[in-house]
Structure formats: structure tokens, C-alpha cells
C-alpha atoms as a PDB file:
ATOM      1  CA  UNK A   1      99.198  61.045 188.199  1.00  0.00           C
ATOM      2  CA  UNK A   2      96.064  59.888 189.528  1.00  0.00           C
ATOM      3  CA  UNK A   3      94.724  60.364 186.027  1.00  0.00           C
ATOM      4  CA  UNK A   4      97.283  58.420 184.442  1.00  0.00           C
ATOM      5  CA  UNK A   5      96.922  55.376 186.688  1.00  0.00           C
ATOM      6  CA  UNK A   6      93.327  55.387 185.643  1.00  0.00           C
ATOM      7  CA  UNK A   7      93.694  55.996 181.947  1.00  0.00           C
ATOM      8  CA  UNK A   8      96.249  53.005 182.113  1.00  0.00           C
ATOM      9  CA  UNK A   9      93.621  50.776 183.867  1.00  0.00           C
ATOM     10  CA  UNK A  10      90.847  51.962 181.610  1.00  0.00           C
ATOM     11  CA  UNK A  11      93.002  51.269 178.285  1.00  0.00           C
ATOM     12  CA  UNK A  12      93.946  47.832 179.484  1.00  0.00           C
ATOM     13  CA  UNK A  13      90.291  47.066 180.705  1.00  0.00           C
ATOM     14  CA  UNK A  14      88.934  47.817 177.643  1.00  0.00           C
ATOM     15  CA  UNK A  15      91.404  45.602 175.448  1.00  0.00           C
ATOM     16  CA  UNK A  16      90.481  42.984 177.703  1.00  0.00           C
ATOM     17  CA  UNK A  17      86.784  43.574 176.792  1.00  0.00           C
ATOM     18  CA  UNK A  18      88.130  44.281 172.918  1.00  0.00           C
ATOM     19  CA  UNK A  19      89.523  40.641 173.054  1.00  0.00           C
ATOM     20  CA  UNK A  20      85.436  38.982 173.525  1.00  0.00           C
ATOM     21  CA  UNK A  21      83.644  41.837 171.570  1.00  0.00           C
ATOM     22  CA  UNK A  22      83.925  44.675 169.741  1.00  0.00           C
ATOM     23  CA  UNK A  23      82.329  46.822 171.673  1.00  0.00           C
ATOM     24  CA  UNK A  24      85.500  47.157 173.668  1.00  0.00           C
ATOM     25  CA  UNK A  25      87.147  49.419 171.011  1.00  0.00           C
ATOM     26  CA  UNK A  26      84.676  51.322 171.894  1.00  0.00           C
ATOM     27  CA  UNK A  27      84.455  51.427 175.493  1.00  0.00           C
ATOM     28  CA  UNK A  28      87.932  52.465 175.064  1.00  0.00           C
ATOM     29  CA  UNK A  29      87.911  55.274 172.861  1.00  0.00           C
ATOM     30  CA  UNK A  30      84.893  56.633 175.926  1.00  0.00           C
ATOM     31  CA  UNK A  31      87.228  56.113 178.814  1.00  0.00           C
ATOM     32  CA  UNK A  32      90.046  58.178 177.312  1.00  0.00           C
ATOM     33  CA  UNK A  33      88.157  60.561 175.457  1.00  0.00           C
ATOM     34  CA  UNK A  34      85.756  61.126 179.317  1.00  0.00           C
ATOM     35  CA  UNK A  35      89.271  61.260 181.133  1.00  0.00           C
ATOM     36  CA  UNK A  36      90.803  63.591 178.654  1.00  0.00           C
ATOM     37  CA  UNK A  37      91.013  67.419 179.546  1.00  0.00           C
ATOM     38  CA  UNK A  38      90.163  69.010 176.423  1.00  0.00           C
ATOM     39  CA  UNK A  39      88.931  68.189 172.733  1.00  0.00           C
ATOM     40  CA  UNK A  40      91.755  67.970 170.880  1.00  0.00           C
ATOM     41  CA  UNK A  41      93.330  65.592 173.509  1.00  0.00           C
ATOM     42  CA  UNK A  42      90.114  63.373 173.641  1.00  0.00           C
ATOM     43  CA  UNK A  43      90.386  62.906 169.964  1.00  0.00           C
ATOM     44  CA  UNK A  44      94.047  61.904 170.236  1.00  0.00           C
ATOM     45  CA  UNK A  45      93.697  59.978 172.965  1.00  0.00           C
ATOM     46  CA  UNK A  46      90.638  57.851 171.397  1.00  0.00           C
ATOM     47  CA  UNK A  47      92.928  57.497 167.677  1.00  0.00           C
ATOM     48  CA  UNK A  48      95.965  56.560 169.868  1.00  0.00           C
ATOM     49  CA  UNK A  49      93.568  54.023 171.817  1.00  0.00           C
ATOM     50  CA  UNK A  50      92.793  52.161 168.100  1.00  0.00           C
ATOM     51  CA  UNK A  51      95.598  52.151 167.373  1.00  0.00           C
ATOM     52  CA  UNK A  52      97.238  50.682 170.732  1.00  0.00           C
ATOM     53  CA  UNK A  53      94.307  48.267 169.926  1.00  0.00           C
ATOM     54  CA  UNK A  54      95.573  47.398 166.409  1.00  0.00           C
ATOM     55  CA  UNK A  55      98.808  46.744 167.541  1.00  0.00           C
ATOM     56  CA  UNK A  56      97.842  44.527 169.820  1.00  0.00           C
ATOM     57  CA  UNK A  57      95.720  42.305 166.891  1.00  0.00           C
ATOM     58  CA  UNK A  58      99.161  42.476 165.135  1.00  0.00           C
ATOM     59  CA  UNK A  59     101.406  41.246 168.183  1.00  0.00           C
ATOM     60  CA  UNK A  60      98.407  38.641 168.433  1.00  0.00           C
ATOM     61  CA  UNK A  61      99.133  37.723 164.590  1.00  0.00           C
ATOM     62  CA  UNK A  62     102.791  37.838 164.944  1.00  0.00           C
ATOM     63  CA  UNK A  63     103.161  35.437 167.921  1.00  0.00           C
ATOM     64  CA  UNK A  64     100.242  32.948 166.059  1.00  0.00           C
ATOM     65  CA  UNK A  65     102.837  33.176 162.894  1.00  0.00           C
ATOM     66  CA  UNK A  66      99.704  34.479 160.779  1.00  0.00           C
ATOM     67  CA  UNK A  67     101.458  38.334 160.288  1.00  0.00           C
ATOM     68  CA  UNK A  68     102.424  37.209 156.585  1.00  0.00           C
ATOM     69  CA  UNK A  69      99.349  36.039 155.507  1.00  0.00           C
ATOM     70  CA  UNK A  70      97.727  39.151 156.984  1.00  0.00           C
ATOM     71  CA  UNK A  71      99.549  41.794 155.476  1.00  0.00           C
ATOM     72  CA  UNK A  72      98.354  39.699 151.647  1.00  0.00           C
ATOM     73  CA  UNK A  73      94.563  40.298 153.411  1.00  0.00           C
ATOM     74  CA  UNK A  74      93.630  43.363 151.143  1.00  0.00           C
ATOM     75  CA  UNK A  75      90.393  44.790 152.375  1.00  0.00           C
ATOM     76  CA  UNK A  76      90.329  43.102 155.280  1.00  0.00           C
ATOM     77  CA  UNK A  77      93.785  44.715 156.603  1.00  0.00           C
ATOM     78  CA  UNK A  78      92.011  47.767 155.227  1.00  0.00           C
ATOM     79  CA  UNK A  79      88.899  47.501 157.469  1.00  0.00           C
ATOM     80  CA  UNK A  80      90.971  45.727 160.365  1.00  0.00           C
ATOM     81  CA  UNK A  81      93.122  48.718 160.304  1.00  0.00           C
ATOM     82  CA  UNK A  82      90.016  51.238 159.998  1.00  0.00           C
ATOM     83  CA  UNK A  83      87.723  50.198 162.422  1.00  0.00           C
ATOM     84  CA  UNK A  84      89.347  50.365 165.985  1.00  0.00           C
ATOM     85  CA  UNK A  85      90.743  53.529 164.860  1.00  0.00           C
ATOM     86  CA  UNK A  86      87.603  54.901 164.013  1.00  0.00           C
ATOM     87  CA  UNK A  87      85.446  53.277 167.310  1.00  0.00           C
ATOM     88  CA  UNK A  88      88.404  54.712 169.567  1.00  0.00           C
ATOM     89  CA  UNK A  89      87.764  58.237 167.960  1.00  0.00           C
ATOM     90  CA  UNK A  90      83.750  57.395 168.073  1.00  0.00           C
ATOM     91  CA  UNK A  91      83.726  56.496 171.911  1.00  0.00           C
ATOM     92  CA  UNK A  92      85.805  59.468 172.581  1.00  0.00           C
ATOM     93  CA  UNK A  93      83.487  61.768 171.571  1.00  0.00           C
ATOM     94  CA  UNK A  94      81.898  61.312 175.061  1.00  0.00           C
ATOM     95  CA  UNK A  95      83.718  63.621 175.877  1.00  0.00           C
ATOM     96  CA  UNK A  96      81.670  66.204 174.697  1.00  0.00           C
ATOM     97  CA  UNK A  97      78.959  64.719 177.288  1.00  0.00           C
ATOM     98  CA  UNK A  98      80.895  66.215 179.792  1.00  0.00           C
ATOM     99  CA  UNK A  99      82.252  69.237 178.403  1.00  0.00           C
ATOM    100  CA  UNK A 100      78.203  69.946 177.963  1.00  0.00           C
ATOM    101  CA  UNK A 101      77.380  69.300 181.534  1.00  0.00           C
ATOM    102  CA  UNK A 102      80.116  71.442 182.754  1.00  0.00           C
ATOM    103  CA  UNK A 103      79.126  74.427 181.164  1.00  0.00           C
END
């Protein structure tokens, strides 16, 4: 549970951060993929992250009345949709950091 609480913190932390800079999809993708208990889960955890983090841009679109226009965006909805996807699963490849210092 305690895990949870802090995944949940971590997630919303780093969407927070995600909203100034970039660098917050990827501080995301390394807090779930450090608290994650095994690779397969890290790597989930760090595409689910992107795309929690995608969603969010496209609540953020919807509520500005700009969701229309976006989905006419051609590569840009291609790239918009690519890259916190990809930094979530980048960042959570930290967790191999600690799955080397355990062994």
C-alpha cells in the first residue's frame, strides 16, 4: 500500500513538473520504473505513465476547446502522442540501476 501511496504522489509530482518542462515526462517514467518490482512492470508502468501524461495534454485541449483542431495536427499529434510515451518508457529504465545494485 505504502508503495502505491508513493507511486500516486510520484505520478502526480511529476505531471506537475511535466506541466513547466519536459523533463517531467521523464522524471516520471524514473519514479515508476525505480518503484516498480520487476522489468516487465517498470516498462508498463513508465508506457502507462506517458500515456496518463498524454491524456492529461488532451483533457488540457478539451477544456481550452482546442481538441478539434488538434486531432487535424498531423505530425505534431504524431510526435505529441510519441514522445511522453517514449520518455515514460526512457526514465523507467532506471530501473535497471537498481536491479544492478541489488545483485
Amino acid at each position: 500500500m505504502r508503495r502505491v501511496l508513493l507511486a500516486a504522489g510520484a505520478v502526480v509530482a511529476s505531471l506537475a513538473l511535466a506541466w513547466v518542462h519536459w523533463l517531467g515526462l521523464l522524471v516520471g517514467g524514473i519514479a515508476v520504473g525505480l518503484l516498480s518490482r520487476s522489468w516487465p512492470k517498470a516498462l508498463a508502468s513508465g508506457v502507462g505513465f506517458g500515456v496518463l501524461a498524454w491524456l492529461a495534454f488532451i483533457a488540457v485541449l478539451w477544456d481550452a476547446g482546442r481538441l478539434a483542431a488538434y486531432w487535424d495536427g498531423g505530425l505534431l499529434l504524431y510526435a505529441s502522442v510519441g514522445i511522453p510515451i517514449a520518455l515514460g518508457l526512457l526514465g523507467s529504465l532506471a530501473y535497471g540501476a537498481t536491479d544492478a545494485a541489488s545483485s
